[in-house]
C-alpha atoms as a PDB file:
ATOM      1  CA  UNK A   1      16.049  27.006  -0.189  1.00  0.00           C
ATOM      2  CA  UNK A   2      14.842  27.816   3.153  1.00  0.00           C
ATOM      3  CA  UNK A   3      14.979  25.974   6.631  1.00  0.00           C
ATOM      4  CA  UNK A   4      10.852  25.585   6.188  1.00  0.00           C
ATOM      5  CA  UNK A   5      11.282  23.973   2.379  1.00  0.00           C
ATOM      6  CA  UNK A   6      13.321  21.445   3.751  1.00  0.00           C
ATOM      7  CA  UNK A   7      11.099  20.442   6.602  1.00  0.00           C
ATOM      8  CA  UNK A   8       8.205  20.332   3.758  1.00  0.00           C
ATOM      9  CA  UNK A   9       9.866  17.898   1.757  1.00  0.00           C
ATOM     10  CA  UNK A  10      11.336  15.532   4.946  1.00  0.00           C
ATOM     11  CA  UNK A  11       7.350  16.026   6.118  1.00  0.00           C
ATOM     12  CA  UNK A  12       6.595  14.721   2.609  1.00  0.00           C
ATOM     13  CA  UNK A  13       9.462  11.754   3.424  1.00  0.00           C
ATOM     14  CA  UNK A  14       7.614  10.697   6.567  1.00  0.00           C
ATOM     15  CA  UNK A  15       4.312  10.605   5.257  1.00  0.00           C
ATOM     16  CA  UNK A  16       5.192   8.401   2.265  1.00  0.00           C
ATOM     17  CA  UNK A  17       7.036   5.954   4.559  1.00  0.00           C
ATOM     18  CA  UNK A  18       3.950   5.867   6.435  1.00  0.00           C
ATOM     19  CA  UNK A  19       1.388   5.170   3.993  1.00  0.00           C
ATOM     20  CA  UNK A  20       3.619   2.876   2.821  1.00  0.00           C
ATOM     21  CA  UNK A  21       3.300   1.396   5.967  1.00  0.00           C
ATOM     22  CA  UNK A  22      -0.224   1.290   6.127  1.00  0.00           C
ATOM     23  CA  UNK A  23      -0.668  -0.241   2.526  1.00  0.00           C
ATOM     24  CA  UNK A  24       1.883  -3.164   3.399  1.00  0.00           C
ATOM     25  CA  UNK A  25       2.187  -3.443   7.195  1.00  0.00           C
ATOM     26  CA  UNK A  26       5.829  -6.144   6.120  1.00  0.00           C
ATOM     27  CA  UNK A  27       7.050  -3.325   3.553  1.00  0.00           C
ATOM     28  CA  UNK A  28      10.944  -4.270   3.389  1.00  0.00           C
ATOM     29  CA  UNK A  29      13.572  -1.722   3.685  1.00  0.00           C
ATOM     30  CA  UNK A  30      13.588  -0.569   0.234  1.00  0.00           C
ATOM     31  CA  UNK A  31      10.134  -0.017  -0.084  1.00  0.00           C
ATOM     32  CA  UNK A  32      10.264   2.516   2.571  1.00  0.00           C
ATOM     33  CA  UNK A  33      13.424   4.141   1.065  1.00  0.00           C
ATOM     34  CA  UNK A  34      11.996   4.367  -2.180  1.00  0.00           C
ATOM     35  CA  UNK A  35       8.596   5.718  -0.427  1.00  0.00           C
ATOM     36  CA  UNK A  36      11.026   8.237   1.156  1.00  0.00           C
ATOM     37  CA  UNK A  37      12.788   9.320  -1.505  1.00  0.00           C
ATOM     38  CA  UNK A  38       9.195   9.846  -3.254  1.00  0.00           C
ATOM     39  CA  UNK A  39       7.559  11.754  -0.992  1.00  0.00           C
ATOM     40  CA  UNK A  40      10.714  14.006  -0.386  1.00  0.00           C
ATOM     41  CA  UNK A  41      10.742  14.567  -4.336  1.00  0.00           C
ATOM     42  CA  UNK A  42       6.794  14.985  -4.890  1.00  0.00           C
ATOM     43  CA  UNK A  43       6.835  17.375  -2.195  1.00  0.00           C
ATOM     44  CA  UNK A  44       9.214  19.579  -3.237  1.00  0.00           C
ATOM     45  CA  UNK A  45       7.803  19.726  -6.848  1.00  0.00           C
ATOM     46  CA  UNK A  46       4.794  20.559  -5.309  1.00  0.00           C
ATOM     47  CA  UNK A  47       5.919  23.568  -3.244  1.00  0.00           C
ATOM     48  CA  UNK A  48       7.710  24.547  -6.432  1.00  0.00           C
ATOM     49  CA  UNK A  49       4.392  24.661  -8.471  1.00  0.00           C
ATOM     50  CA  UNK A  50       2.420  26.780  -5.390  1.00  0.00           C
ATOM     51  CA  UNK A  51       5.047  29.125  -5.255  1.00  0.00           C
ATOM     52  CA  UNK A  52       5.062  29.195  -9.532  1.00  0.00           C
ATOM     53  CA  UNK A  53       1.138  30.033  -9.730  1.00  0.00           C
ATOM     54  CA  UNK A  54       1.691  32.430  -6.405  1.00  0.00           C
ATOM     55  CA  UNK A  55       4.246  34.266  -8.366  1.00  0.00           C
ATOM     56  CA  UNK A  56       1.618  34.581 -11.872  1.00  0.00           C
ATOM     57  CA  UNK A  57      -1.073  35.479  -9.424  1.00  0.00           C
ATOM     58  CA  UNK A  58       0.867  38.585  -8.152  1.00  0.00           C
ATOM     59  CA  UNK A  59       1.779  39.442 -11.767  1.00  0.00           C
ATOM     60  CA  UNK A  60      -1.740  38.717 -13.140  1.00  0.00           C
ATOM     61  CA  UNK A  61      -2.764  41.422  -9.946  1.00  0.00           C
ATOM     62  CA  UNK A  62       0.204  43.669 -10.912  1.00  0.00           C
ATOM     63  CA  UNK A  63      -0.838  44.133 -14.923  1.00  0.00           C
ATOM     64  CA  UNK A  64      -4.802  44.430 -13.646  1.00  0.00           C
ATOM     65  CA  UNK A  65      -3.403  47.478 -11.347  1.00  0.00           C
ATOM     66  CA  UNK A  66      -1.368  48.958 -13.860  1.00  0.00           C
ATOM     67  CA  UNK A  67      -4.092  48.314 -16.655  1.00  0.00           C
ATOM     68  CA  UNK A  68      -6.511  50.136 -14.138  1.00  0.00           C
ATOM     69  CA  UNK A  69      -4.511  53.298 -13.508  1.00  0.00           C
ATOM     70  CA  UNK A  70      -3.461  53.834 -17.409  1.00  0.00           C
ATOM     71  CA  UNK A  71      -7.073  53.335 -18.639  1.00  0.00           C
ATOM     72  CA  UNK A  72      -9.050  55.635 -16.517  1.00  0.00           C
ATOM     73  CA  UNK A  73     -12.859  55.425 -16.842  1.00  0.00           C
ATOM     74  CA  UNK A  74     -15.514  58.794 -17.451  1.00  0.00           C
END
Protein backbone atom coordinates (compact mmCIF):
# COMPACT_ATOMS: atom_id res chain seq x y z
CA UNK A 1 0.00 0.00 0.00
CA UNK A 2 1.09 3.31 -1.07
CA UNK A 3 1.56 6.76 0.77
CA UNK A 4 -1.66 8.03 -1.55
CA UNK A 5 -3.96 4.77 -0.38
CA UNK A 6 -3.50 5.72 2.98
CA UNK A 7 -4.39 9.35 2.63
CA UNK A 8 -7.64 7.93 0.65
CA UNK A 9 -8.82 5.98 3.38
CA UNK A 10 -7.88 8.76 6.43
CA UNK A 11 -9.79 11.26 3.67
CA UNK A 12 -12.58 8.66 3.88
CA UNK A 13 -12.06 8.88 8.05
CA UNK A 14 -12.61 12.64 8.01
CA UNK A 15 -15.46 12.76 5.89
CA UNK A 16 -17.46 10.17 7.87
CA UNK A 17 -16.69 12.02 11.14
CA UNK A 18 -18.04 14.91 9.45
CA UNK A 19 -21.23 13.85 8.16
CA UNK A 20 -21.59 12.40 11.22
CA UNK A 21 -21.35 15.65 12.47
CA UNK A 22 -23.74 17.18 10.36
CA UNK A 23 -26.49 14.42 10.94
CA UNK A 24 -26.14 14.81 14.88
CA UNK A 25 -24.48 18.16 15.64
CA UNK A 26 -24.08 16.34 19.91
CA UNK A 27 -22.66 12.98 18.24
CA UNK A 28 -20.66 11.52 21.39
CA UNK A 29 -17.22 10.26 21.09
CA UNK A 30 -17.99 6.91 19.88
CA UNK A 31 -20.14 7.85 17.26
CA UNK A 32 -17.41 9.67 15.63
CA UNK A 33 -14.93 6.77 16.20
CA UNK A 34 -17.15 4.36 14.83
CA UNK A 35 -17.90 6.97 11.83
CA UNK A 36 -14.07 6.95 11.54
CA UNK A 37 -13.36 3.65 11.55
CA UNK A 38 -16.23 3.36 8.73
CA UNK A 39 -15.23 5.64 6.44
CA UNK A 40 -11.48 4.52 6.73
CA UNK A 41 -12.81 0.84 5.94
CA UNK A 42 -15.48 1.78 3.10
CA UNK A 43 -12.87 3.71 1.52
CA UNK A 44 -10.38 1.40 1.20
CA UNK A 45 -12.79 -1.33 -0.13
CA UNK A 46 -13.68 1.05 -2.51
CA UNK A 47 -10.23 1.86 -3.95
CA UNK A 48 -9.79 -1.90 -3.89
CA UNK A 49 -12.84 -2.47 -6.24
CA UNK A 50 -11.60 0.63 -8.83
CA UNK A 51 -8.36 -0.74 -8.99
CA UNK A 52 -10.13 -4.60 -9.44
CA UNK A 53 -12.37 -3.43 -12.56
CA UNK A 54 -9.15 -1.14 -13.76
CA UNK A 55 -7.15 -4.27 -13.77
CA UNK A 56 -10.24 -6.47 -15.98
CA UNK A 57 -10.48 -3.41 -18.13
CA UNK A 58 -6.77 -3.64 -19.21
CA UNK A 59 -7.17 -7.42 -19.64
CA UNK A 60 -10.58 -7.15 -21.41
CA UNK A 61 -8.30 -4.43 -23.84
CA UNK A 62 -5.35 -6.90 -23.82
CA UNK A 63 -7.49 -10.20 -25.21
CA UNK A 64 -9.46 -7.58 -27.80
CA UNK A 65 -5.70 -6.67 -29.07
CA UNK A 66 -4.51 -10.01 -29.18
CA UNK A 67 -7.93 -11.35 -30.65
CA UNK A 68 -7.41 -8.51 -33.33
CA UNK A 69 -3.89 -9.36 -34.48
CA UNK A 70 -4.52 -13.38 -34.60
CA UNK A 71 -7.79 -12.99 -36.59
CA UNK A 72 -6.86 -10.79 -39.41
CA UNK A 73 -9.70 -9.56 -41.65
CA UNK A 74 -9.75 -9.77 -45.98
Amino acid sequence: MGLLDEAGKIAGAFAAVEAAEKVDPEAGLLTKGVAAIAGFEGAGKLESMIEKKDDEKQEDAGNAQATDDTNPQA
